[in-house]
PDB file of N, CA and C in Angstrom:
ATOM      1  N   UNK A   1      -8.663   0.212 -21.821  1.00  0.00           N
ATOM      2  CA  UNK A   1      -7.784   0.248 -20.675  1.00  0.00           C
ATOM      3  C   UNK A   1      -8.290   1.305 -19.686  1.00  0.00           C
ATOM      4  N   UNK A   2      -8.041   0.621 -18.695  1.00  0.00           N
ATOM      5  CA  UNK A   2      -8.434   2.141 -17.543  1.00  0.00           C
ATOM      6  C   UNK A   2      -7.591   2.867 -17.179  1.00  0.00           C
ATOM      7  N   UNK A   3      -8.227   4.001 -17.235  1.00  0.00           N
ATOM      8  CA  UNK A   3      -7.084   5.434 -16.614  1.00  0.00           C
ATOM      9  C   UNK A   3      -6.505   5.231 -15.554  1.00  0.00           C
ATOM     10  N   UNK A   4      -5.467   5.749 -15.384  1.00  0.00           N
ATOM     11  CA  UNK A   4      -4.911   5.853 -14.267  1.00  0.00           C
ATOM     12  C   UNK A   4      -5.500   6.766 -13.298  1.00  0.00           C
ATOM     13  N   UNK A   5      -6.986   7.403 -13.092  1.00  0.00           N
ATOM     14  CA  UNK A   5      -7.641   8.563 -12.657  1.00  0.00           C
ATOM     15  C   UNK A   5      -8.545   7.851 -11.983  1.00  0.00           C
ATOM     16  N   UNK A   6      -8.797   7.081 -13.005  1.00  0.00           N
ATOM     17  CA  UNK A   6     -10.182   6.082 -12.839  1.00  0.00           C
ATOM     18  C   UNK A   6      -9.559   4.758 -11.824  1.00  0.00           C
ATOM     19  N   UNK A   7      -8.187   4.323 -11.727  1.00  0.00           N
ATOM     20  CA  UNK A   7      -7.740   3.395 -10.952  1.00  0.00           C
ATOM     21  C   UNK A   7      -7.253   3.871  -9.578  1.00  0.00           C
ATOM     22  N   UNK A   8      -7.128   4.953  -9.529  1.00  0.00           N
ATOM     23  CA  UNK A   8      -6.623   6.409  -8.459  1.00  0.00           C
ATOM     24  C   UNK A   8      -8.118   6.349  -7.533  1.00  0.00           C
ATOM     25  N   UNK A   9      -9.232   6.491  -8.319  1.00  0.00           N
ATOM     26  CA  UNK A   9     -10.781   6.577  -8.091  1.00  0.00           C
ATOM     27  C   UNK A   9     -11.106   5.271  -7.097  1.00  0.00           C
ATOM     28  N   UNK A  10     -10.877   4.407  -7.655  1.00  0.00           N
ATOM     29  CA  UNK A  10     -11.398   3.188  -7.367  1.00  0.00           C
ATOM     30  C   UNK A  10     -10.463   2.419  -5.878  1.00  0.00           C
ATOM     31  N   UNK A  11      -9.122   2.950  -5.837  1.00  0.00           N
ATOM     32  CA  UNK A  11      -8.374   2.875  -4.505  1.00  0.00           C
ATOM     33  C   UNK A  11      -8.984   3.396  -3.626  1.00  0.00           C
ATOM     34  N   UNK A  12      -9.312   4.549  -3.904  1.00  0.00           N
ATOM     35  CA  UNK A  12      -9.782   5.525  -2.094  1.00  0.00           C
ATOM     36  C   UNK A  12     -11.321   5.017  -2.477  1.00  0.00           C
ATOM     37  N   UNK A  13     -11.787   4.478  -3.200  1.00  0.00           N
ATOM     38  CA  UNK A  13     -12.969   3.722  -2.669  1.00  0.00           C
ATOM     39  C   UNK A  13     -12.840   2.120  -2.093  1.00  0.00           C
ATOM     40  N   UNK A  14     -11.989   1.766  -1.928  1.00  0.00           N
ATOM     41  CA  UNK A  14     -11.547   0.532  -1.753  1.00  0.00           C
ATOM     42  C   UNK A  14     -10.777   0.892   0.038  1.00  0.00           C
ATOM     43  N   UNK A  15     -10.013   1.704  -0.644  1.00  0.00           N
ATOM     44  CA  UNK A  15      -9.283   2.090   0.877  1.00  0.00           C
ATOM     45  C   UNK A  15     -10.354   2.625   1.968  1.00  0.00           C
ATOM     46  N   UNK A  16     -10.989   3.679   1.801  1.00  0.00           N
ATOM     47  CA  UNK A  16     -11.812   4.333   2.344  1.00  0.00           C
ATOM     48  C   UNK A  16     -12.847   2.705   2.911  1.00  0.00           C
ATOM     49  N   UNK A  17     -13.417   1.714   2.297  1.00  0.00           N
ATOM     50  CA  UNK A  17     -13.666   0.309   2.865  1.00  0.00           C
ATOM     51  C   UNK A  17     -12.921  -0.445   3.393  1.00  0.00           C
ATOM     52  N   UNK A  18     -11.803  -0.231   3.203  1.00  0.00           N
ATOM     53  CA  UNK A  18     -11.151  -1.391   4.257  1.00  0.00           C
ATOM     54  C   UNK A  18      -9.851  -0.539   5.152  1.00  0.00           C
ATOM     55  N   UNK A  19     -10.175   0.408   5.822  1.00  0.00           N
ATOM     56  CA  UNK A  19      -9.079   1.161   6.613  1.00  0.00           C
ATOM     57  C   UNK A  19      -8.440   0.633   7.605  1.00  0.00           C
ATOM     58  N   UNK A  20      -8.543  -0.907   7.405  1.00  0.00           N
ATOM     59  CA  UNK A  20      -7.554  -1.786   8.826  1.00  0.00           C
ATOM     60  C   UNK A  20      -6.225  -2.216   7.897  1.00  0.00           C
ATOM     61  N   UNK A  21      -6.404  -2.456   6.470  1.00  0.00           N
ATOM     62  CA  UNK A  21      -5.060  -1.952   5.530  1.00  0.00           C
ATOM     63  C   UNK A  21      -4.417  -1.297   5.299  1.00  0.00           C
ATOM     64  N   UNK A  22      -5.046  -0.120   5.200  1.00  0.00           N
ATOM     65  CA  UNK A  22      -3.744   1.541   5.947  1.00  0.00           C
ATOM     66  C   UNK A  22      -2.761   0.783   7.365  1.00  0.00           C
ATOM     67  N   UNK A  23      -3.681   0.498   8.601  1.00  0.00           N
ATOM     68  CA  UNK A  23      -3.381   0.166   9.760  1.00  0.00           C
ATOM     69  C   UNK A  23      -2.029  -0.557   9.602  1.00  0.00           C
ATOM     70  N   UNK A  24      -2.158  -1.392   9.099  1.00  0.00           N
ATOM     71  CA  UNK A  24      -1.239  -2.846   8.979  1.00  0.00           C
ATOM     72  C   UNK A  24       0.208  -2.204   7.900  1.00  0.00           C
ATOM     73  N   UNK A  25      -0.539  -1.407   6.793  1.00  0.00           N
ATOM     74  CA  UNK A  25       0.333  -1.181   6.046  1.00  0.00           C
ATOM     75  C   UNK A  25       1.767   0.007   6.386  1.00  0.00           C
ATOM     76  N   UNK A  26       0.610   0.881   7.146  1.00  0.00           N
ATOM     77  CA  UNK A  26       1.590   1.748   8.189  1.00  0.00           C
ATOM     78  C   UNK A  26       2.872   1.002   9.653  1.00  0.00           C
ATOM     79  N   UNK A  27       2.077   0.147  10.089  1.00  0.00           N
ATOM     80  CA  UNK A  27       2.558  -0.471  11.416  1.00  0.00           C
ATOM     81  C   UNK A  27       3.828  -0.974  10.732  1.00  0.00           C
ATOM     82  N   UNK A  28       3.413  -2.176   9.845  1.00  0.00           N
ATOM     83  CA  UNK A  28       4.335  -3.130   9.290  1.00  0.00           C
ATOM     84  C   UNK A  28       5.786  -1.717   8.605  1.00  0.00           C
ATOM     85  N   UNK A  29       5.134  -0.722   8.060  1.00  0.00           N
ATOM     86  CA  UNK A  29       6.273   0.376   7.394  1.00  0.00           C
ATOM     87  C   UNK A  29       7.052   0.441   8.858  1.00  0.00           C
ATOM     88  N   UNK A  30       6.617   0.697   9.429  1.00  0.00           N
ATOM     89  CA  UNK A  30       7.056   1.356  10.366  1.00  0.00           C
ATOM     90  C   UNK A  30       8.086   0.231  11.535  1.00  0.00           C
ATOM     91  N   UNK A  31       7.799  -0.563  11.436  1.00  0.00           N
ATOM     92  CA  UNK A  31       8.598  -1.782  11.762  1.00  0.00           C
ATOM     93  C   UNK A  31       9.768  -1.727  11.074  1.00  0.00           C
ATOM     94  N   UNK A  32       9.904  -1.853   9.987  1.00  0.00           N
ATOM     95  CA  UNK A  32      10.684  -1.723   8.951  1.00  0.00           C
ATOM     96  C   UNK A  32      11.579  -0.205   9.285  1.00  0.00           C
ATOM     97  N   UNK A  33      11.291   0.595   9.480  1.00  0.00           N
ATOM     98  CA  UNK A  33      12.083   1.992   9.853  1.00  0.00           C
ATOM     99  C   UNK A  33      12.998   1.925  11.024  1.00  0.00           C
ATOM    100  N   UNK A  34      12.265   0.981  12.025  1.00  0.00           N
ATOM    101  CA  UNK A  34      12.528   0.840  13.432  1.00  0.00           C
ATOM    102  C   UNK A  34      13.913   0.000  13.014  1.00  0.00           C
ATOM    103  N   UNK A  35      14.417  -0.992  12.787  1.00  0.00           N
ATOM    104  CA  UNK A  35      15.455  -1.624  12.681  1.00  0.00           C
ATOM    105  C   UNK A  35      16.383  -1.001  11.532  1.00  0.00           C
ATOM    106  N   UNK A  36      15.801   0.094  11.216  1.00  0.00           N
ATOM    107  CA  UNK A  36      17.676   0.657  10.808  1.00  0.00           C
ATOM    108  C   UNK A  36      17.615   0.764   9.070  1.00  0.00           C
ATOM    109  N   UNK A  37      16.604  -0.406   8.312  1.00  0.00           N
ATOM    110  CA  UNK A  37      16.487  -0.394   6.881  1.00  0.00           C
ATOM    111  C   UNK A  37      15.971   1.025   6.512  1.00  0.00           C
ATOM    112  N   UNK A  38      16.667   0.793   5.262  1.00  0.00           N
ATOM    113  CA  UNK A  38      16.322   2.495   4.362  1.00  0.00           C
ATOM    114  C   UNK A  38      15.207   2.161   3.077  1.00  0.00           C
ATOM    115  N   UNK A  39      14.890   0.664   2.592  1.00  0.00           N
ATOM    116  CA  UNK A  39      14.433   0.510   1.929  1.00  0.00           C
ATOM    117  C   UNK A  39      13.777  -0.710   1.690  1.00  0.00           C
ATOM    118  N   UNK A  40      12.578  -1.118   1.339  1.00  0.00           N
ATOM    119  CA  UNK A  40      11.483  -2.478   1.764  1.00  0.00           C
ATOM    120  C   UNK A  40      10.600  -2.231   0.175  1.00  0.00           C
ATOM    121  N   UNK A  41      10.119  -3.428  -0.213  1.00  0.00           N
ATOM    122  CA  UNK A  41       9.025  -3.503  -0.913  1.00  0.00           C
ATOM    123  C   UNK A  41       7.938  -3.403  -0.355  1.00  0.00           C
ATOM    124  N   UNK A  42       7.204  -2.239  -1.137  1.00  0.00           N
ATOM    125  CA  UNK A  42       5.745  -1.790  -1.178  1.00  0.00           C
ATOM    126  C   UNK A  42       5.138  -3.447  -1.207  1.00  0.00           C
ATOM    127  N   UNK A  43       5.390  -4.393  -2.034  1.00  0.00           N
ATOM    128  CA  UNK A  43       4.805  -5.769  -2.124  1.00  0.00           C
ATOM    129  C   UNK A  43       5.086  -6.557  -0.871  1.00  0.00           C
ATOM    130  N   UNK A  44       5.965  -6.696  -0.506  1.00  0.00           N
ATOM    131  CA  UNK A  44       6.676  -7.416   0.241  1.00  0.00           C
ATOM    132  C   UNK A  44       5.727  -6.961   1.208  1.00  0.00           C
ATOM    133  N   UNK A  45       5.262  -5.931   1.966  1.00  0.00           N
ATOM    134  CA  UNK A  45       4.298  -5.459   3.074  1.00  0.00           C
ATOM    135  C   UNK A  45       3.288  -5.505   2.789  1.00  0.00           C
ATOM    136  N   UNK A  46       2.641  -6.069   1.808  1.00  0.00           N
ATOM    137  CA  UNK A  46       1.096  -6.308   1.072  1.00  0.00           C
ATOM    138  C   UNK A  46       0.729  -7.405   1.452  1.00  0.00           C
ATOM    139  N   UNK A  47       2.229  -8.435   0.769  1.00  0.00           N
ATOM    140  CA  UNK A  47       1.846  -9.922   1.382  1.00  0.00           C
ATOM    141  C   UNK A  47       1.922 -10.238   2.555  1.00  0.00           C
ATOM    142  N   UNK A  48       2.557  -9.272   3.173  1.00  0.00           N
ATOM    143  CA  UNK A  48       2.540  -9.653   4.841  1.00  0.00           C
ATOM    144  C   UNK A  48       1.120  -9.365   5.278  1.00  0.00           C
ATOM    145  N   UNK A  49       0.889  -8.084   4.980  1.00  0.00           N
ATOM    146  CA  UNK A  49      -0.727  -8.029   5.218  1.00  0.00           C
ATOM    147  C   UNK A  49      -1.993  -9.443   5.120  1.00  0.00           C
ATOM    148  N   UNK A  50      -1.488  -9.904   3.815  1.00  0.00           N
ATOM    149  CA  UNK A  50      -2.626 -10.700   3.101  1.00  0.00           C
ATOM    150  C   UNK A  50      -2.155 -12.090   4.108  1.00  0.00           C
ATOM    151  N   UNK A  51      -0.930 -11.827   4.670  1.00  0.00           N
ATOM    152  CA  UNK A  51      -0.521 -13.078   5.605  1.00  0.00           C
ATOM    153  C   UNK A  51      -1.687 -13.239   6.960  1.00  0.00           C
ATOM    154  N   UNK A  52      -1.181 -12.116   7.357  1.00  0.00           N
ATOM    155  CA  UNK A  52      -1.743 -11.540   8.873  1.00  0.00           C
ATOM    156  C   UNK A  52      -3.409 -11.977   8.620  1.00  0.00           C
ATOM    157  N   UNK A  53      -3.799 -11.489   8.057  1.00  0.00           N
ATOM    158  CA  UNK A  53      -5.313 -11.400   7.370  1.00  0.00           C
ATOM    159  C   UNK A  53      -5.900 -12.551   7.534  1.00  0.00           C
ATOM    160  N   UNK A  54      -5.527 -13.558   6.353  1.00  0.00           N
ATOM    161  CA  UNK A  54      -5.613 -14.801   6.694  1.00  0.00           C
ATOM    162  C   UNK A  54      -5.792 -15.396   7.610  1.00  0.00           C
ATOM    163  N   UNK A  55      -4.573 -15.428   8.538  1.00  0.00           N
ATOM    164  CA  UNK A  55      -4.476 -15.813   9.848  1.00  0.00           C
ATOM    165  C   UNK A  55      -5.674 -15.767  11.113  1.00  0.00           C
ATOM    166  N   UNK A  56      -6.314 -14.463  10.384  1.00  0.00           N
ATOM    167  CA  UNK A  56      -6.723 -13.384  11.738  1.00  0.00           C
ATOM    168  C   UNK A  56      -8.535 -13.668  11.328  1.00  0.00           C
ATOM    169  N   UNK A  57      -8.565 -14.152  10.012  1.00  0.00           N
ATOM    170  CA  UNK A  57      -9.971 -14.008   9.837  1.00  0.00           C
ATOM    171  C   UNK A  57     -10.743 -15.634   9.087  1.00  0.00           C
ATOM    172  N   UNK A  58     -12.066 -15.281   9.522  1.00  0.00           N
ATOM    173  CA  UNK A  58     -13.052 -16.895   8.846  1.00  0.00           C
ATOM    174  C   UNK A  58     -13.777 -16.237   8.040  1.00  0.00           C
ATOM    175  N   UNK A  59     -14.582 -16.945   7.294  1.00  0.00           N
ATOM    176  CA  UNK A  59     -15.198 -16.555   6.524  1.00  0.00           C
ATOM    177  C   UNK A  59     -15.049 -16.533   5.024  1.00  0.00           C
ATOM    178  N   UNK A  60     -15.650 -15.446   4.355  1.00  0.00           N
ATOM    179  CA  UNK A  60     -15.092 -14.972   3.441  1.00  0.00           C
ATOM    180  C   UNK A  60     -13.727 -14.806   3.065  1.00  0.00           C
ATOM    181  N   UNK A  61     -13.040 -14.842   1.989  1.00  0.00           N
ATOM    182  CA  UNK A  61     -11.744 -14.566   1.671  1.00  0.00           C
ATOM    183  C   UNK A  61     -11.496 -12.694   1.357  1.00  0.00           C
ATOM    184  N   UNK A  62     -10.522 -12.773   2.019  1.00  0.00           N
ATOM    185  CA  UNK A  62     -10.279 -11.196   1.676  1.00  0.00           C
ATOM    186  C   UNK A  62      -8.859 -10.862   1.191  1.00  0.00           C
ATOM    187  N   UNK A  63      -9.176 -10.131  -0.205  1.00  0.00           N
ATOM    188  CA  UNK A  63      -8.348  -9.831  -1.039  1.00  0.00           C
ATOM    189  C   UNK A  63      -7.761  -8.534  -1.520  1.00  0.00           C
ATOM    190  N   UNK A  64      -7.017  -7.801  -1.681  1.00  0.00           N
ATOM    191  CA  UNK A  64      -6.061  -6.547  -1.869  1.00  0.00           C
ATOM    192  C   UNK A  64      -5.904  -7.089  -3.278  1.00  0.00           C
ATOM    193  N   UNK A  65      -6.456  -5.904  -4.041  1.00  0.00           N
ATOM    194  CA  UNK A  65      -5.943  -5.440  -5.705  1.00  0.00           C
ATOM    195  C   UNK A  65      -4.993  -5.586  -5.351  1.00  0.00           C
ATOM    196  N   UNK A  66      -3.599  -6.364  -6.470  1.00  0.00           N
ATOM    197  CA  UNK A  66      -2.657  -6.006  -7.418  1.00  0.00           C
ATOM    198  C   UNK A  66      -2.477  -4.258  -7.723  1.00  0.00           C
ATOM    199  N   UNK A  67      -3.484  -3.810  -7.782  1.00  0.00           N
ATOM    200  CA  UNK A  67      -3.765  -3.188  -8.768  1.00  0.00           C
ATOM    201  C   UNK A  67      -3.435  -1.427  -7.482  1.00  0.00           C
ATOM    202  N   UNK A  68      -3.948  -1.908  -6.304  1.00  0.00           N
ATOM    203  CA  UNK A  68      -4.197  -0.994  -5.436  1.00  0.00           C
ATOM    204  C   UNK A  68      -1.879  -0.848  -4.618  1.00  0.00           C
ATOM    205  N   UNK A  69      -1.295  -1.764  -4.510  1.00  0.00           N
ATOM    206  CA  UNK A  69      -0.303  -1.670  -3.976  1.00  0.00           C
ATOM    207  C   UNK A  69       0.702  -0.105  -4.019  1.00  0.00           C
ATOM    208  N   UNK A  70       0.741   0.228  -5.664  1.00  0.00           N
ATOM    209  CA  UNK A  70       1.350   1.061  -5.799  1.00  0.00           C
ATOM    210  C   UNK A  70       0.892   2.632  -4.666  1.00  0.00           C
ATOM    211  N   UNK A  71      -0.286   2.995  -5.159  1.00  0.00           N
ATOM    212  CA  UNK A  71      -1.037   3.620  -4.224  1.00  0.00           C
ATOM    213  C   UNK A  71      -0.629   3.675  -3.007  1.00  0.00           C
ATOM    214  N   UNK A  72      -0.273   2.181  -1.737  1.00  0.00           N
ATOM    215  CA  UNK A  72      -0.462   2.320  -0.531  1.00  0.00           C
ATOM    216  C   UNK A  72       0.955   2.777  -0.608  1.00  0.00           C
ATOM    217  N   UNK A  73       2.094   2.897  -0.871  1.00  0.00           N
ATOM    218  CA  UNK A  73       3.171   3.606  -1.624  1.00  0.00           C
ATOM    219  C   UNK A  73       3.458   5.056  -1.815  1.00  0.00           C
ATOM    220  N   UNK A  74       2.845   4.809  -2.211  1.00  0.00           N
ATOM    221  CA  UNK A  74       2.170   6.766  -2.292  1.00  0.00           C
ATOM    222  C   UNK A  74       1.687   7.247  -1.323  1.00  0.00           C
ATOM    223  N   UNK A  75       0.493   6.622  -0.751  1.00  0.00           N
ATOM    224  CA  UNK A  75       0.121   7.117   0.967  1.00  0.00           C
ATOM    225  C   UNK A  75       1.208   7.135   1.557  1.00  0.00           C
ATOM    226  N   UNK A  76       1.805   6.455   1.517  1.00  0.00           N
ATOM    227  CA  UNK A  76       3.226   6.092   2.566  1.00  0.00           C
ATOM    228  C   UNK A  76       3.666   7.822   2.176  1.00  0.00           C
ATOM    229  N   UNK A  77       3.976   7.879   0.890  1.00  0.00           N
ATOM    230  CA  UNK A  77       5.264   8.761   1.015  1.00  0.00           C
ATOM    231  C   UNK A  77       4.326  10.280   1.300  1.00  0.00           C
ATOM    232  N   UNK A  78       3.209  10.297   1.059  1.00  0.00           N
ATOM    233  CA  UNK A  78       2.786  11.623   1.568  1.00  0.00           C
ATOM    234  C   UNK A  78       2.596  11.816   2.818  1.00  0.00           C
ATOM    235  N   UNK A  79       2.144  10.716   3.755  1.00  0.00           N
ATOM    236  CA  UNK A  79       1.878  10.848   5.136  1.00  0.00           C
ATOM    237  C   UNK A  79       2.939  11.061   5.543  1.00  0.00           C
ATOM    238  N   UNK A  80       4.539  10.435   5.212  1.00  0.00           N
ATOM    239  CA  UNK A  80       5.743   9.954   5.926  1.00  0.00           C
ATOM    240  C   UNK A  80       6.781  10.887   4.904  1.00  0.00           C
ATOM    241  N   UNK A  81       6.479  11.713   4.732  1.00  0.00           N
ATOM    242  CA  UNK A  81       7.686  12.483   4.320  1.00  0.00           C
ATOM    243  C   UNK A  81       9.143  12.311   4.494  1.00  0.00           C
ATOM    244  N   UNK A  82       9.245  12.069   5.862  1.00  0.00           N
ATOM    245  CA  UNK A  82      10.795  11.933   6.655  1.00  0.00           C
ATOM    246  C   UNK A  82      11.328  10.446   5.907  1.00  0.00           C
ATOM    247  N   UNK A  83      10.463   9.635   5.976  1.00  0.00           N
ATOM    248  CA  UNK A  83      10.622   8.290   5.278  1.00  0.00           C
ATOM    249  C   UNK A  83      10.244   7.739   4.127  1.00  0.00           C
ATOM    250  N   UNK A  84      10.451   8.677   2.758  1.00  0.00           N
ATOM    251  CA  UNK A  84       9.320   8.969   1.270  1.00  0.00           C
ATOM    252  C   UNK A  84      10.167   7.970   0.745  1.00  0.00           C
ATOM    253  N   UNK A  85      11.212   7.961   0.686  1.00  0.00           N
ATOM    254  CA  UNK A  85      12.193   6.769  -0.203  1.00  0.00           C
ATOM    255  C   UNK A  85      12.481   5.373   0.260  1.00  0.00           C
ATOM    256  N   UNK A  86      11.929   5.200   1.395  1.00  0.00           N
ATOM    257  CA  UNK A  86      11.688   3.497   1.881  1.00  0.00           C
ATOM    258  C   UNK A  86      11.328   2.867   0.550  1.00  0.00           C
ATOM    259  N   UNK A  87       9.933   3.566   0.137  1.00  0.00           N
ATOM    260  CA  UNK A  87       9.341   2.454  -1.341  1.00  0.00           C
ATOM    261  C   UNK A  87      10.075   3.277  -2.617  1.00  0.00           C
ATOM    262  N   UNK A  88      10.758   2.054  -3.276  1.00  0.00           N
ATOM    263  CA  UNK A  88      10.965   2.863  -4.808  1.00  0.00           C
ATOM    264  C   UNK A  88       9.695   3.047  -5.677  1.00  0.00           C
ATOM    265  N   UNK A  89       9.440   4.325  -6.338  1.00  0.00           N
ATOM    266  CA  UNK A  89       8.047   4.208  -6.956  1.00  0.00           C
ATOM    267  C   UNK A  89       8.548   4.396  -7.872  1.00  0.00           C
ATOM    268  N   UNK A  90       7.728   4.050  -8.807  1.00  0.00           N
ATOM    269  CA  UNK A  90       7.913   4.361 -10.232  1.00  0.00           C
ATOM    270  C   UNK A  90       6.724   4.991 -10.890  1.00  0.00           C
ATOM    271  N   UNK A  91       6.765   5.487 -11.887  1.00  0.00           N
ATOM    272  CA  UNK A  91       5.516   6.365 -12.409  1.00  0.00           C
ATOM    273  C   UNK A  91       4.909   5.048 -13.204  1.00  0.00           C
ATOM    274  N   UNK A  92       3.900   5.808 -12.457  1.00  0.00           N
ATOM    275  CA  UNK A  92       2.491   4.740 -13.112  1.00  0.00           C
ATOM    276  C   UNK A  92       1.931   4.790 -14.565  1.00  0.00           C
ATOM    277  N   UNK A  93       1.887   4.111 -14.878  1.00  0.00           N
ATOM    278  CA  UNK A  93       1.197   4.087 -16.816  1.00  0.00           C
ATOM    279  C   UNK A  93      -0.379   5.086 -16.390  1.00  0.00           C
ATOM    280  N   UNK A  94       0.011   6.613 -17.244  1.00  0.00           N
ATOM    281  CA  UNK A  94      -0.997   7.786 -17.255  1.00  0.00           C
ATOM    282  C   UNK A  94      -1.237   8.570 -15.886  1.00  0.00           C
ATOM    283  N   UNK A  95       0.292   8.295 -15.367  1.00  0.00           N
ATOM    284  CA  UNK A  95       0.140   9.082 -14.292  1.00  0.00           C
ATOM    285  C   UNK A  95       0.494  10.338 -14.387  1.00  0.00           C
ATOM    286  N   UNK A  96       0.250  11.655 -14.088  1.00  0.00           N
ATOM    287  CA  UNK A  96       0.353  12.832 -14.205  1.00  0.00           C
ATOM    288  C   UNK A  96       2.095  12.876 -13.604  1.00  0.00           C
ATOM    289  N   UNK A  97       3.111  13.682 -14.108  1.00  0.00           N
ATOM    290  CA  UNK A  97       4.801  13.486 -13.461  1.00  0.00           C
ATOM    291  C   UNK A  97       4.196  15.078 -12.472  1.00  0.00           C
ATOM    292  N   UNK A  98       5.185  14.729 -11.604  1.00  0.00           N
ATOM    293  CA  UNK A  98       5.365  15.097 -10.288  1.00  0.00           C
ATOM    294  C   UNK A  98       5.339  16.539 -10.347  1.00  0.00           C
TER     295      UNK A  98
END
């Protein structure tokens, strides 16, 4: 099984490649703030992403880990302090507690 260190690892190398998913993942949060909600799925704004995406691109297929969601979650709540409890998180299998 992989660590949770080693799956931590492999996000900001993933993220750090595709930084128009921060973009989308922030905008779309932030949409979500704008009309008044206190709380949205981390998923629910993934698939909107993978919607938009689709839409927007030829080629190749482009795909977002499962695996990476929780993470953009976590970015959320460190960048967005004022707005940390929009996503419910839950502790990750071998995640270090808070």
């Amino acid at each position: 099984m992989i660590s949770f260190e080693e799956r931590k690892r492999d996000f900001w190398e993933w993220h750090k490649a595709n930084p128009k998913v921060w973009e989308y993942f922030e905008r779309f949060s932030l949409e979500v703030v704008r009309t008044g909600r206190h709380k949205v799925s981390h998923w629910l704004i993934i698939n909107r992403i993978r919607w938009e995406v689709y839409l927007e691109t030829t080629g190749e297929d482009f795909k977002i880990s499962n695996d990476y969601i929780a993470f953009y979650a976590r970015l959320w709540r460190a960048r967005h302090p004022e707005y940390k409890d929009l996503f419910t998180i839950k502790r990750m299998i071998g995640e270090p507690n808070e």
